[in-house]
N, C-alpha and C. Protein backbone atom coordinates (compact mmCIF):
# COMPACT_ATOMS: atom_id res chain seq x y z
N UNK A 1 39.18 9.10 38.09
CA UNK A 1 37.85 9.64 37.89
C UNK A 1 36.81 8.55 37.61
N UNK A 2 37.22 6.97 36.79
CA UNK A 2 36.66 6.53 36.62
C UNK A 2 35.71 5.62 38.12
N UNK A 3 36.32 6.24 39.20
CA UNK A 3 35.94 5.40 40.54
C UNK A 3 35.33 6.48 41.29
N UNK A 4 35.41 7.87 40.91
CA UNK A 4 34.94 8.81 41.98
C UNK A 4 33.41 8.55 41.97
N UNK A 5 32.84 8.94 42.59
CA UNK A 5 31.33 8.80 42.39
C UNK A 5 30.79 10.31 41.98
N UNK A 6 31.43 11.40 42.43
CA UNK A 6 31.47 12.70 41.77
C UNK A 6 31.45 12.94 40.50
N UNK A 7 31.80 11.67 39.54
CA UNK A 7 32.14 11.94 38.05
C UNK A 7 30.87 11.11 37.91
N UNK A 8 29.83 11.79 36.61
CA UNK A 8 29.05 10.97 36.41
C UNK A 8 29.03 10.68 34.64
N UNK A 9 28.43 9.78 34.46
CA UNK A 9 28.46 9.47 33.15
C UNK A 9 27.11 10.53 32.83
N UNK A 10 27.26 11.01 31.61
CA UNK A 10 26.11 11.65 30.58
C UNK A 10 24.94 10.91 31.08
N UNK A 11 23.47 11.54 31.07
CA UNK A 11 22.15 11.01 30.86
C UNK A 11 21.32 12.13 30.04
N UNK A 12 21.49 11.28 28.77
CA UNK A 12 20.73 12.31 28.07
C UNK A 12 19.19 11.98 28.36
N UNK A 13 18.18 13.47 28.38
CA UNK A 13 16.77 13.50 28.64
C UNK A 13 15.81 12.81 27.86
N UNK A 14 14.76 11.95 28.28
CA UNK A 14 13.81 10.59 28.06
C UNK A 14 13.16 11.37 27.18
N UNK A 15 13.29 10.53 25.81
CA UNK A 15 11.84 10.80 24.51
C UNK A 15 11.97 9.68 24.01
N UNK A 16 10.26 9.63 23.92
CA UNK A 16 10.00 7.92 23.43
C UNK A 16 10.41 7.87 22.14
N UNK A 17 10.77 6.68 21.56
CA UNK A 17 11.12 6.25 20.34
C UNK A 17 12.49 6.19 19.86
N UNK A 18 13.51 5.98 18.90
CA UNK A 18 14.20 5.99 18.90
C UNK A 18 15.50 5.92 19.37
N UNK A 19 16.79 7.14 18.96
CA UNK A 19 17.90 6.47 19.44
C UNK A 19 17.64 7.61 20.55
N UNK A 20 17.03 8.77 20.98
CA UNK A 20 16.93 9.64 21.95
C UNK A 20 16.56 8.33 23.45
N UNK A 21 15.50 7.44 23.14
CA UNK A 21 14.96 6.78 24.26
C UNK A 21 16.07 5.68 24.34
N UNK A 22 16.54 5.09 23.02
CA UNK A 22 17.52 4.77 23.69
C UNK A 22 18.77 4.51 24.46
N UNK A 23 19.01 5.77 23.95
CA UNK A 23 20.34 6.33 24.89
C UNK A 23 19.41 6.59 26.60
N UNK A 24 18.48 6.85 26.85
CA UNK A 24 18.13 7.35 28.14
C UNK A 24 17.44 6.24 29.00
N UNK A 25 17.40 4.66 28.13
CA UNK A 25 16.88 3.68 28.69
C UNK A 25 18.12 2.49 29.13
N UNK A 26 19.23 2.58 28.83
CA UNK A 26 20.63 2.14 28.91
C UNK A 26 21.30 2.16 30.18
N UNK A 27 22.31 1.29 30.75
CA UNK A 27 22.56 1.10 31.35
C UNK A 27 24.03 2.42 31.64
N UNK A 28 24.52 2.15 30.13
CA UNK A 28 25.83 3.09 29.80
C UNK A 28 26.25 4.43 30.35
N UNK A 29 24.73 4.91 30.34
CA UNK A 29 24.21 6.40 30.28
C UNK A 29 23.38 7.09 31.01
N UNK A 30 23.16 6.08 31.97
CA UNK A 30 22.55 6.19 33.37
C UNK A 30 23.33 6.13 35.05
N UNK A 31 22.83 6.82 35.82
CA UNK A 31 23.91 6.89 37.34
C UNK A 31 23.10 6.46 38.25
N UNK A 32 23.64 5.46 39.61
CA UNK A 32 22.92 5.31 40.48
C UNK A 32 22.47 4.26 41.11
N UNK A 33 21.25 4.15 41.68
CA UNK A 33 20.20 3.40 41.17
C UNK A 33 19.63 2.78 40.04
N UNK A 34 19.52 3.65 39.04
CA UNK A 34 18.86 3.46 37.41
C UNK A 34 20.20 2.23 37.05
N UNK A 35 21.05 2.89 37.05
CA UNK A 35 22.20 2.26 37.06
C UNK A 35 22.35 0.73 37.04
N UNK A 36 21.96 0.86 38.63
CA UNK A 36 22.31 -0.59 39.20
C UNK A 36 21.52 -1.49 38.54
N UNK A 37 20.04 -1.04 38.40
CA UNK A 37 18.78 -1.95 38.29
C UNK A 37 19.42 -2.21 35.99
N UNK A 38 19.58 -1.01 35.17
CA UNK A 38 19.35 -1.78 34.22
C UNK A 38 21.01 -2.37 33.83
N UNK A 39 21.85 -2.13 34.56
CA UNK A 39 22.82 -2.79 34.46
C UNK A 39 22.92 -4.46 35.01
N UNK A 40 22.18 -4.61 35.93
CA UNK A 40 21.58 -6.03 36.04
C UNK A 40 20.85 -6.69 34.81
N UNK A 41 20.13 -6.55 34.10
CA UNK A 41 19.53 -6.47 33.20
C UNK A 41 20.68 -6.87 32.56
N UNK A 42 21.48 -6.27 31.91
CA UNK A 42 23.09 -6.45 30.83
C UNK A 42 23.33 -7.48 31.64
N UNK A 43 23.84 -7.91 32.52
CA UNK A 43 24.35 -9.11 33.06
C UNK A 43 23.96 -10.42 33.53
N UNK A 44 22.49 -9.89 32.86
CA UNK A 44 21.43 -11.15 33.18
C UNK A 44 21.64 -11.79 31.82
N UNK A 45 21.53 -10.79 30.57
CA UNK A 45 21.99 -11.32 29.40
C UNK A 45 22.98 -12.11 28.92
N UNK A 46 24.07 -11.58 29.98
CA UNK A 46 25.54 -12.00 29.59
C UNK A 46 25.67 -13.11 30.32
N UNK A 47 25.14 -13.27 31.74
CA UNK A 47 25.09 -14.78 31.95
C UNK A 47 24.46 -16.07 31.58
N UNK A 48 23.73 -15.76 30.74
CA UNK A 48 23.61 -16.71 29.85
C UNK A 48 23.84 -16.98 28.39
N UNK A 49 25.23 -16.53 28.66
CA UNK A 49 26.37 -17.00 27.49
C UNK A 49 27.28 -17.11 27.91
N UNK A 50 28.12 -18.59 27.97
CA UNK A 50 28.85 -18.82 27.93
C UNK A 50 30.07 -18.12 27.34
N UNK A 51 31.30 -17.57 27.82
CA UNK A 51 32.27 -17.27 27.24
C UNK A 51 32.82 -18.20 25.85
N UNK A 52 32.87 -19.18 26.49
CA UNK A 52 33.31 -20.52 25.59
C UNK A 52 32.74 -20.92 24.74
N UNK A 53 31.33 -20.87 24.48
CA UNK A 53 30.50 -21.09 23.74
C UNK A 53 30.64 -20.72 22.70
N UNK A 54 30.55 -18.62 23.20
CA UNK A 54 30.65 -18.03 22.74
C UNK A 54 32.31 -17.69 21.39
N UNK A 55 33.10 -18.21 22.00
CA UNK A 55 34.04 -18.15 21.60
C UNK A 55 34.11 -18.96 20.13
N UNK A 56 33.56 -20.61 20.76
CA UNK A 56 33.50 -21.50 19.35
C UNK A 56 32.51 -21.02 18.24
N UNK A 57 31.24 -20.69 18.91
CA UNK A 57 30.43 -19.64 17.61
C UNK A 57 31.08 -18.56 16.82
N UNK A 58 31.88 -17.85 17.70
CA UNK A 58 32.54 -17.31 16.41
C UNK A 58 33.72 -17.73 15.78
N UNK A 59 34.08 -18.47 15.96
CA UNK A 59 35.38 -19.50 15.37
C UNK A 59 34.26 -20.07 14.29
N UNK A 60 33.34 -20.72 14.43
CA UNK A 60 32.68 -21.23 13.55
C UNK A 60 31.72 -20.57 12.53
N UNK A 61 31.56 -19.52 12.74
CA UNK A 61 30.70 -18.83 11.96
C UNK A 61 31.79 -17.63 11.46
N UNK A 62 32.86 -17.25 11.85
CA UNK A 62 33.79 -16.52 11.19
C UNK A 62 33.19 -15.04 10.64
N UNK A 63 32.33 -14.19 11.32
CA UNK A 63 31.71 -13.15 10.60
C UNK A 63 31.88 -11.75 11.69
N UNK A 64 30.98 -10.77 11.42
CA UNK A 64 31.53 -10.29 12.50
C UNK A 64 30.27 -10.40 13.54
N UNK A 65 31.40 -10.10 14.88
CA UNK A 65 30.53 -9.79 16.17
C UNK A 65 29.73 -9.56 16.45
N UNK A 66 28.86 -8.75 15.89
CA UNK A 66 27.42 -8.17 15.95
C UNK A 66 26.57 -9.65 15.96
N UNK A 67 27.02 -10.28 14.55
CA UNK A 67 26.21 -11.64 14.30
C UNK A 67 26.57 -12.30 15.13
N UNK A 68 27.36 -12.91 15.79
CA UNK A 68 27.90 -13.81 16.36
C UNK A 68 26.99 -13.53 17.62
N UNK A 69 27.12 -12.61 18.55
CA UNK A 69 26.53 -12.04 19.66
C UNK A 69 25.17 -11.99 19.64
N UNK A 70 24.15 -11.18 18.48
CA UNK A 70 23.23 -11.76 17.91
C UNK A 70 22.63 -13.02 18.09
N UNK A 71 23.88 -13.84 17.60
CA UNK A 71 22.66 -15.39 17.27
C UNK A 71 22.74 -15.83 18.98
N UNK A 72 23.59 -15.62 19.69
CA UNK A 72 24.68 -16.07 21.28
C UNK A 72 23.01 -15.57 21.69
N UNK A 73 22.68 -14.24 21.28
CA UNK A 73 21.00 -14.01 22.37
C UNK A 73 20.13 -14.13 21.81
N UNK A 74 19.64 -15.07 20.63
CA UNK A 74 18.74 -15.51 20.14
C UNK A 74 17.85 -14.67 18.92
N UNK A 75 18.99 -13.52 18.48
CA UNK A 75 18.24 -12.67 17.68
C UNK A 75 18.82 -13.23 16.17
N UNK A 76 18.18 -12.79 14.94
CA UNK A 76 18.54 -13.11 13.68
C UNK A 76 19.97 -12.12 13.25
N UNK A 77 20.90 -12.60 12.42
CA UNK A 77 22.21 -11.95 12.46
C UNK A 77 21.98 -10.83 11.72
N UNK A 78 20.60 -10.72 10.79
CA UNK A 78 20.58 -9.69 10.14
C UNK A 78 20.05 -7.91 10.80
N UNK A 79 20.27 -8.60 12.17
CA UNK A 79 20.27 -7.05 13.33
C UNK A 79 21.27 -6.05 12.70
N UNK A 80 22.40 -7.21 12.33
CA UNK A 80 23.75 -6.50 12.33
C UNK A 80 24.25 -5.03 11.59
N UNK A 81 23.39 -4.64 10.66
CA UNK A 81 22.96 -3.63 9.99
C UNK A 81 22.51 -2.76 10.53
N UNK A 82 21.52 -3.03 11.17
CA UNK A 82 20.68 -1.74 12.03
C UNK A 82 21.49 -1.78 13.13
N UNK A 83 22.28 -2.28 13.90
CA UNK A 83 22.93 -2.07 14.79
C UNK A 83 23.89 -0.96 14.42
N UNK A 84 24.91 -1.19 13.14
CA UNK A 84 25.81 -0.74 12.47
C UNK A 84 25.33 1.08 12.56
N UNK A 85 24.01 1.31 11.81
CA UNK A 85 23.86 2.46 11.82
C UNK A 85 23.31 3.49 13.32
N UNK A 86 22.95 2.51 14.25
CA UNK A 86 22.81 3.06 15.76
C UNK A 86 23.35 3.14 16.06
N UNK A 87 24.81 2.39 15.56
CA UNK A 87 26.20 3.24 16.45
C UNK A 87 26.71 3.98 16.37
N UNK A 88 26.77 4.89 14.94
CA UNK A 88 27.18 6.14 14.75
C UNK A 88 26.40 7.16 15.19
N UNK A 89 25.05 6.70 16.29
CA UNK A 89 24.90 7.84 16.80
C UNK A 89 24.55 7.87 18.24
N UNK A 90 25.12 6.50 19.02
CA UNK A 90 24.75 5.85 20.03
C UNK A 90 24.99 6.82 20.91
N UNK A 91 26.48 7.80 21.24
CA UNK A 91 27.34 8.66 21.69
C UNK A 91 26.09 9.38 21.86
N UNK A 92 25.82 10.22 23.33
CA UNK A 92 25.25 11.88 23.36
C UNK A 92 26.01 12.75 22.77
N UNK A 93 27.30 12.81 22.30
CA UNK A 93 28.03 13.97 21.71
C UNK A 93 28.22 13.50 20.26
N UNK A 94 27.06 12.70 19.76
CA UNK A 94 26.65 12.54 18.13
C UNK A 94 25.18 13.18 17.93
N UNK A 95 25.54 13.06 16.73
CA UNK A 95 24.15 13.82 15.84
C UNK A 95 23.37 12.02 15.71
N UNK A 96 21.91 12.34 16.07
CA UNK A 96 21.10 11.51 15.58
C UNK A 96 20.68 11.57 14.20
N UNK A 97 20.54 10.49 13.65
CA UNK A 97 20.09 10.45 12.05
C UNK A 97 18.40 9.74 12.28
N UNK A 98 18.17 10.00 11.16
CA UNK A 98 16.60 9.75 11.34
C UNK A 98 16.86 8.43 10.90
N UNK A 99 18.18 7.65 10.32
CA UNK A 99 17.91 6.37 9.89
C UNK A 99 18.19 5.56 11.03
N UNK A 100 19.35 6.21 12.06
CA UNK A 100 19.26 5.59 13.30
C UNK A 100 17.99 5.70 14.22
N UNK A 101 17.23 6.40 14.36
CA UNK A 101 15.72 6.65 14.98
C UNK A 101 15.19 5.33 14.25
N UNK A 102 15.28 4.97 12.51
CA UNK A 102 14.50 4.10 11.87
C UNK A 102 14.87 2.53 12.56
N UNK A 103 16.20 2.43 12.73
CA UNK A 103 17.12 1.19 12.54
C UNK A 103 16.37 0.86 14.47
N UNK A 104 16.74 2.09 15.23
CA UNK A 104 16.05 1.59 16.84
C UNK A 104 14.53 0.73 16.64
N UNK A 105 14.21 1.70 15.87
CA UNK A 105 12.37 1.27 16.05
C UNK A 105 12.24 0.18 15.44
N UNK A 106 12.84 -0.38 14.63
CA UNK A 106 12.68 -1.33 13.32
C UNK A 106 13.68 -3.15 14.47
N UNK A 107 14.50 -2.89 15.49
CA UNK A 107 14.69 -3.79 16.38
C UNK A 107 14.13 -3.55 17.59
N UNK A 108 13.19 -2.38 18.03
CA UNK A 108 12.28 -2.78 18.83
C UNK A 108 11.35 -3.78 18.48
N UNK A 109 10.62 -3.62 17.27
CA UNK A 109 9.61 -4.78 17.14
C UNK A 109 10.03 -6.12 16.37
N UNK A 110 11.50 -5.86 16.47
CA UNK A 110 11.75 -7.54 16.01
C UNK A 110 11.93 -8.73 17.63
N UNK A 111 12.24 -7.09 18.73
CA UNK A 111 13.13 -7.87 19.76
C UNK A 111 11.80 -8.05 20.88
N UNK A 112 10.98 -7.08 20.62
CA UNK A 112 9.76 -7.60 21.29
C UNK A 112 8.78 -5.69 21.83
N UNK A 113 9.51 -5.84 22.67
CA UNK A 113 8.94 -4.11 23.99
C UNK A 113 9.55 -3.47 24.19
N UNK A 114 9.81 -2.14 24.26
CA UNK A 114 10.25 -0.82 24.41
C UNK A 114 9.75 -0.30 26.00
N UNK A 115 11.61 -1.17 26.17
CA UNK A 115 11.21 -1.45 27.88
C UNK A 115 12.84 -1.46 28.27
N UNK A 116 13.05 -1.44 29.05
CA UNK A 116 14.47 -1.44 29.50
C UNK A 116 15.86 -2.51 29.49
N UNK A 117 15.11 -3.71 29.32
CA UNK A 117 15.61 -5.22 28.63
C UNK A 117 15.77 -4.97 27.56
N UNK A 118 14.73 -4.55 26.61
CA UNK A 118 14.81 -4.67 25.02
C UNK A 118 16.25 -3.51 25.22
N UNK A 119 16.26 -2.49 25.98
CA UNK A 119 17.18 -1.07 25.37
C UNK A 119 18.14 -1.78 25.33
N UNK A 120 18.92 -2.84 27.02
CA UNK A 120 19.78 -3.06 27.04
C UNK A 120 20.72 -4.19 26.51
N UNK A 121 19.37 -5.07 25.68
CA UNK A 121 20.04 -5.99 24.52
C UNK A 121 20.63 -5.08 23.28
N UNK A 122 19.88 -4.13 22.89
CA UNK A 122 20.44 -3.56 21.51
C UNK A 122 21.73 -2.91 22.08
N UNK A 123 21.97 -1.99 23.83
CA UNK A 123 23.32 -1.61 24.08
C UNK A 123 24.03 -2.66 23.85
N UNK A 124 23.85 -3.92 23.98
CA UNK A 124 25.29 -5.09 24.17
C UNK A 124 25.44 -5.26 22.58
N UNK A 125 24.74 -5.31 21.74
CA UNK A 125 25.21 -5.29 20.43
C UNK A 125 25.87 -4.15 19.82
N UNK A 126 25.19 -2.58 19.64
CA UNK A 126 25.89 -1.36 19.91
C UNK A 126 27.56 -1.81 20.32
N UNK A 127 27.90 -2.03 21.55
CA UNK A 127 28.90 -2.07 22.07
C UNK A 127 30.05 -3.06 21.09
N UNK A 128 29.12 -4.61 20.97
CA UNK A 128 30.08 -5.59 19.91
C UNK A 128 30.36 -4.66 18.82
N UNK A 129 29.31 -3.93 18.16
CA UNK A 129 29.44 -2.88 16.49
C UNK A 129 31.25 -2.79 16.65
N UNK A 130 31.22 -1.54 17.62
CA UNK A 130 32.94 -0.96 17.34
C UNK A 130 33.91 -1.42 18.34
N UNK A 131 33.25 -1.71 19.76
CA UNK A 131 34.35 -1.78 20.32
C UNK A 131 35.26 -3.43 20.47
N UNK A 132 34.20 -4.16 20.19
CA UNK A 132 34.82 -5.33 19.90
C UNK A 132 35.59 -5.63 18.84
N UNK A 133 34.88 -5.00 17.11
CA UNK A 133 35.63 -4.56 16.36
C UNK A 133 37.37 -4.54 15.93
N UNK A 134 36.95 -3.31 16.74
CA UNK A 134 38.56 -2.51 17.14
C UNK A 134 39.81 -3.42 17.89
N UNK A 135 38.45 -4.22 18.66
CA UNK A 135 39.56 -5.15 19.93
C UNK A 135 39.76 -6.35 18.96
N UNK A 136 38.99 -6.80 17.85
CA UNK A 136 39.73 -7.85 17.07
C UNK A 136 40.76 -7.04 16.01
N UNK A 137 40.80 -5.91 15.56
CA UNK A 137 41.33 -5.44 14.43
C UNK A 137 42.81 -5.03 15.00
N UNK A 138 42.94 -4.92 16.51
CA UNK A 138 43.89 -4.50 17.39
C UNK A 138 44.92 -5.73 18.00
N UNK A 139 44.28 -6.99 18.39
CA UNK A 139 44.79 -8.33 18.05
C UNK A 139 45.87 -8.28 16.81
N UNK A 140 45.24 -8.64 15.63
CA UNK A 140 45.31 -9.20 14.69
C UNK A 140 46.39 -8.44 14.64
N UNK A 141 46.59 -6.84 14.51
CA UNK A 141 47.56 -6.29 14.11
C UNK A 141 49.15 -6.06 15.25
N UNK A 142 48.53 -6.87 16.22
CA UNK A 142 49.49 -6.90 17.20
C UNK A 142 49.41 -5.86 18.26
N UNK A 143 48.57 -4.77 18.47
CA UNK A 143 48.90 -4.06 18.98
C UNK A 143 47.99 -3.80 20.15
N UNK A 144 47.93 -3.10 20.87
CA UNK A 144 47.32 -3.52 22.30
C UNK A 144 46.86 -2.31 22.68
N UNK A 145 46.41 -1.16 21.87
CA UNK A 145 45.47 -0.04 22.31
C UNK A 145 43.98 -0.21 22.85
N UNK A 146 43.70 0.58 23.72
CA UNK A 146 41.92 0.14 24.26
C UNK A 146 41.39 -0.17 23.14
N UNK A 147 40.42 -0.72 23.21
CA UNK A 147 38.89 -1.00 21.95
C UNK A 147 38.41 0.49 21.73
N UNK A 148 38.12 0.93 23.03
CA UNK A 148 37.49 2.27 23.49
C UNK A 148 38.75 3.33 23.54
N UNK A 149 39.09 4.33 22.89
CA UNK A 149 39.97 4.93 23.45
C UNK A 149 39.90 6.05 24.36
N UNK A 150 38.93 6.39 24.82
CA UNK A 150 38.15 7.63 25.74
C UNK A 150 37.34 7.55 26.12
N UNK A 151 36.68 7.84 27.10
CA UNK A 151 35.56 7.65 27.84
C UNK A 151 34.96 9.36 28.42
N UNK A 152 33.97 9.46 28.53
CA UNK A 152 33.26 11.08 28.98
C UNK A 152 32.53 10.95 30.62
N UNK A 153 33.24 11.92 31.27
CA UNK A 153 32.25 11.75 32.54
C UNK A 153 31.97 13.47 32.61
N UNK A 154 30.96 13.81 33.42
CA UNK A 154 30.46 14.76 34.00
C UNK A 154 31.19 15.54 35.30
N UNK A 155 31.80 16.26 35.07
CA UNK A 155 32.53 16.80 36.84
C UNK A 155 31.57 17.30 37.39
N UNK A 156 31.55 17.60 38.75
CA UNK A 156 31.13 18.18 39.92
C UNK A 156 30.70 19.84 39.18
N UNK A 157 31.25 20.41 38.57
CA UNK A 157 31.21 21.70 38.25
C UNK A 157 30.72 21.54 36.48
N UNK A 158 29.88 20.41 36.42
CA UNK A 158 29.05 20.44 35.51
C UNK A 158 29.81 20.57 33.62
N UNK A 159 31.21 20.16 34.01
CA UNK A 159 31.81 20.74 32.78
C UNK A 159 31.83 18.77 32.57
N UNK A 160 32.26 18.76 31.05
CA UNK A 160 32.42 17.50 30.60
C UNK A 160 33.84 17.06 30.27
N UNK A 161 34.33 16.15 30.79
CA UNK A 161 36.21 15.12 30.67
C UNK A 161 36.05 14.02 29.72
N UNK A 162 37.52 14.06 29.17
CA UNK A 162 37.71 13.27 28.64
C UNK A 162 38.38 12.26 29.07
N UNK A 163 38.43 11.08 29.28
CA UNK A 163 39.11 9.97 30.15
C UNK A 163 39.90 9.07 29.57
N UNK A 164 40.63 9.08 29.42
CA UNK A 164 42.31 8.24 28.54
C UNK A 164 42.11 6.75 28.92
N UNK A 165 41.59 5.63 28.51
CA UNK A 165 41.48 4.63 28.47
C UNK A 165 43.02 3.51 28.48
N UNK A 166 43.85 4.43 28.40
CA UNK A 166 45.35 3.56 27.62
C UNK A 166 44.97 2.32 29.12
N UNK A 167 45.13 2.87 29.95
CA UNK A 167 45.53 1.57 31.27
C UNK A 167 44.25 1.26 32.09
N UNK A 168 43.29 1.22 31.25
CA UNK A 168 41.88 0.62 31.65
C UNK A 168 40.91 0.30 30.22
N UNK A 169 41.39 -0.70 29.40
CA UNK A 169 40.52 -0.71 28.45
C UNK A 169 39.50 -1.44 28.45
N UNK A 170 39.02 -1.81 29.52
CA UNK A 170 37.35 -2.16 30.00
C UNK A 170 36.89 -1.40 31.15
N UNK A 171 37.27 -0.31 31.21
CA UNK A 171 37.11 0.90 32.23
C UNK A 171 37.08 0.33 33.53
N UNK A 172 36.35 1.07 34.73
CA UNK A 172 36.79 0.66 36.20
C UNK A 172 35.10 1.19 36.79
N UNK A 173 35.67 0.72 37.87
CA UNK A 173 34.63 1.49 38.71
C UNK A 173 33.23 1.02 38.45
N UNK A 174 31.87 1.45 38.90
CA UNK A 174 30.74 1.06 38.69
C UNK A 174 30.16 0.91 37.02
N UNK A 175 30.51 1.82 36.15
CA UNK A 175 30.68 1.29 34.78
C UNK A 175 31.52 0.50 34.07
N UNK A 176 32.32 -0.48 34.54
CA UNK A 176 33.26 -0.85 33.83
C UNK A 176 32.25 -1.90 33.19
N UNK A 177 33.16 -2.63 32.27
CA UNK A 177 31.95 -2.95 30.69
C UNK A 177 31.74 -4.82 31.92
N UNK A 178 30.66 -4.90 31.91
CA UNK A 178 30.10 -6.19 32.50
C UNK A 178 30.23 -6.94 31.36
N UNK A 179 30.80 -7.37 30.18
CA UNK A 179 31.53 -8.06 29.17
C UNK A 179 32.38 -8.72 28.91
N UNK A 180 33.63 -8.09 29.48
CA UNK A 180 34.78 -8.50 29.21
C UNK A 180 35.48 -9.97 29.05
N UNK A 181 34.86 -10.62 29.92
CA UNK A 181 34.85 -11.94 29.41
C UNK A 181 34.64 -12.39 28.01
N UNK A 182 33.47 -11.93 27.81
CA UNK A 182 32.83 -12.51 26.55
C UNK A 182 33.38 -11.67 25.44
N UNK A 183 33.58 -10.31 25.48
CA UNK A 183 34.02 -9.46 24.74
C UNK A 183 35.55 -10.54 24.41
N UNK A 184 36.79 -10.74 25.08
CA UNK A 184 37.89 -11.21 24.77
C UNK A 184 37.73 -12.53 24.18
N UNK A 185 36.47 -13.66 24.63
CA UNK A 185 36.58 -14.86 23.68
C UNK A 185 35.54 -14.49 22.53
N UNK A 186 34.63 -13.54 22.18
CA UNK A 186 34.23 -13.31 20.94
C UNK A 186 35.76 -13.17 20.10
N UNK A 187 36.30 -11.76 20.58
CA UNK A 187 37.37 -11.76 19.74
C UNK A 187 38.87 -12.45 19.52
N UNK A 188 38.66 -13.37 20.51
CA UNK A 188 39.71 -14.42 19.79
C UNK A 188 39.02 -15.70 18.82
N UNK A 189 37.68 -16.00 18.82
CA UNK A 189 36.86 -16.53 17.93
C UNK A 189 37.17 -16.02 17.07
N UNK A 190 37.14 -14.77 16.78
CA UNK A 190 37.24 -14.62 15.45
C UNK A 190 37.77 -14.10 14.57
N UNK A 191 39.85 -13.50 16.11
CA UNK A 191 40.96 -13.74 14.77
C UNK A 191 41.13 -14.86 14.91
N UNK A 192 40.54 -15.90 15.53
CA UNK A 192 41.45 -17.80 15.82
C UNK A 192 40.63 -17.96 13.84
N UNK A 193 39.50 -17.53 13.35
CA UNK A 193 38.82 -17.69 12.23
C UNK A 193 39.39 -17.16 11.42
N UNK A 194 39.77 -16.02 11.62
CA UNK A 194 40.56 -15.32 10.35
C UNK A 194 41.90 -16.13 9.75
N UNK A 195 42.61 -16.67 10.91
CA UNK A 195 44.05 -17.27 10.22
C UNK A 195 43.93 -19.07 9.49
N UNK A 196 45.34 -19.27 8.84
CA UNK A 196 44.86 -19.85 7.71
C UNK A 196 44.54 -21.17 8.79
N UNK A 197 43.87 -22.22 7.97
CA UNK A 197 43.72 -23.61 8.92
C UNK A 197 44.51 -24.60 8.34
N UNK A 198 45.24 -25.15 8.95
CA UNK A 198 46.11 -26.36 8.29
C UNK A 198 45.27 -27.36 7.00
N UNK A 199 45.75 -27.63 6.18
CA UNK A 199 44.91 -28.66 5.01
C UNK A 199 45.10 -30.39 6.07
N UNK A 200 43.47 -30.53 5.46
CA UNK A 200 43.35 -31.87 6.91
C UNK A 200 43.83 -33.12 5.30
């Protein structure tokens, strides 16, 4: 399903401000065209970061992902907060909080315009919040479950699926996460940080 073109991802309906606009200004949550154009956008970002780079920043700064990714696109690490609370409602099948509406608006005007660039820098942080997270907390503990464990598409007959991630945990098809690179050396940055370091 994740390759049919029949299955579409959620697009929840455009209202300015907040986490409503920005779920509907995203690359994640859009089909198509819209699609193509702000998903370029995400990968315009991501190519200019180095995997490797990326990797030693968080080896060296040892914190979490949000910051690390953060400083990697030139924003202050203290996003990492307001990111934190936009992700519990990033999902269309979450409840918006008015502090996530606060936390969107409050990194629109740190990040600049409330424009489709700005949406899709705060999605790539969003995304570091849990799913990178999970993919270092899943390392560390040895075990090798998706970051993501489900994914939602739209059928043909308008009903909504749930999509089992076990043997695609950077999904497939025209959404699959334009990250993954960077997503796997963030998080070996920073269990390679967590373990002990030899005494020099």
């Amino acid at each position: 399903m994740l390759t049919d073109p029949n299955y579409l991802v959620p697009s929840p309906p455009y209202s300015p401000g907040g986490v409503a606009w920005l779920r509907a200004s995203v690359a994640r949550f859009s089909n198509g065209a819209t699609h193509e154009r702000r998903r370029a956008l995400a990968e315009a970002e991501l190519a200019a970061i180095d995997p490797e780079t990326l990797r030693a920043l968080a080896l060296r700064r040892g914190t979490g992902p949000v910051e690390v990714l953060a400083e990697a696109l030139g924003l202050p690490a203290t996003v990492a907060d307001d990111i934190a609370v936009i992700a519990k409602s990033y999902q269309p099948h979450t409840t918006i909080t008015p502090a996530a509406d606060h936390a969107v608006d409050r990194l629109v005007q740190i990040i600049g315009t409330a424009d489709e660039r700005t949406a899709n820098r705060i999605a790539l942080l969003v995304q570091a919040c849990d799913a990178t997270t999970a993919l270092v907390t899943n390392i560390v503990a040895g075990r090798t479950d998706p970051p993501v464990p489900k994914t939602r598409r739209i059928a043909p007959d308008g009903t909504t699926v749930e999509i089992d991630l076990a043997d695609s945990p950077f999904g497939a098809g025209p959404h699959a996460c334009p990250g993954r690179l960077h997503a796997l050396a963030l998080a070996d940055g920073l269990v390679q940080a967590k373990r002990p370091r030899p005494p020099r």
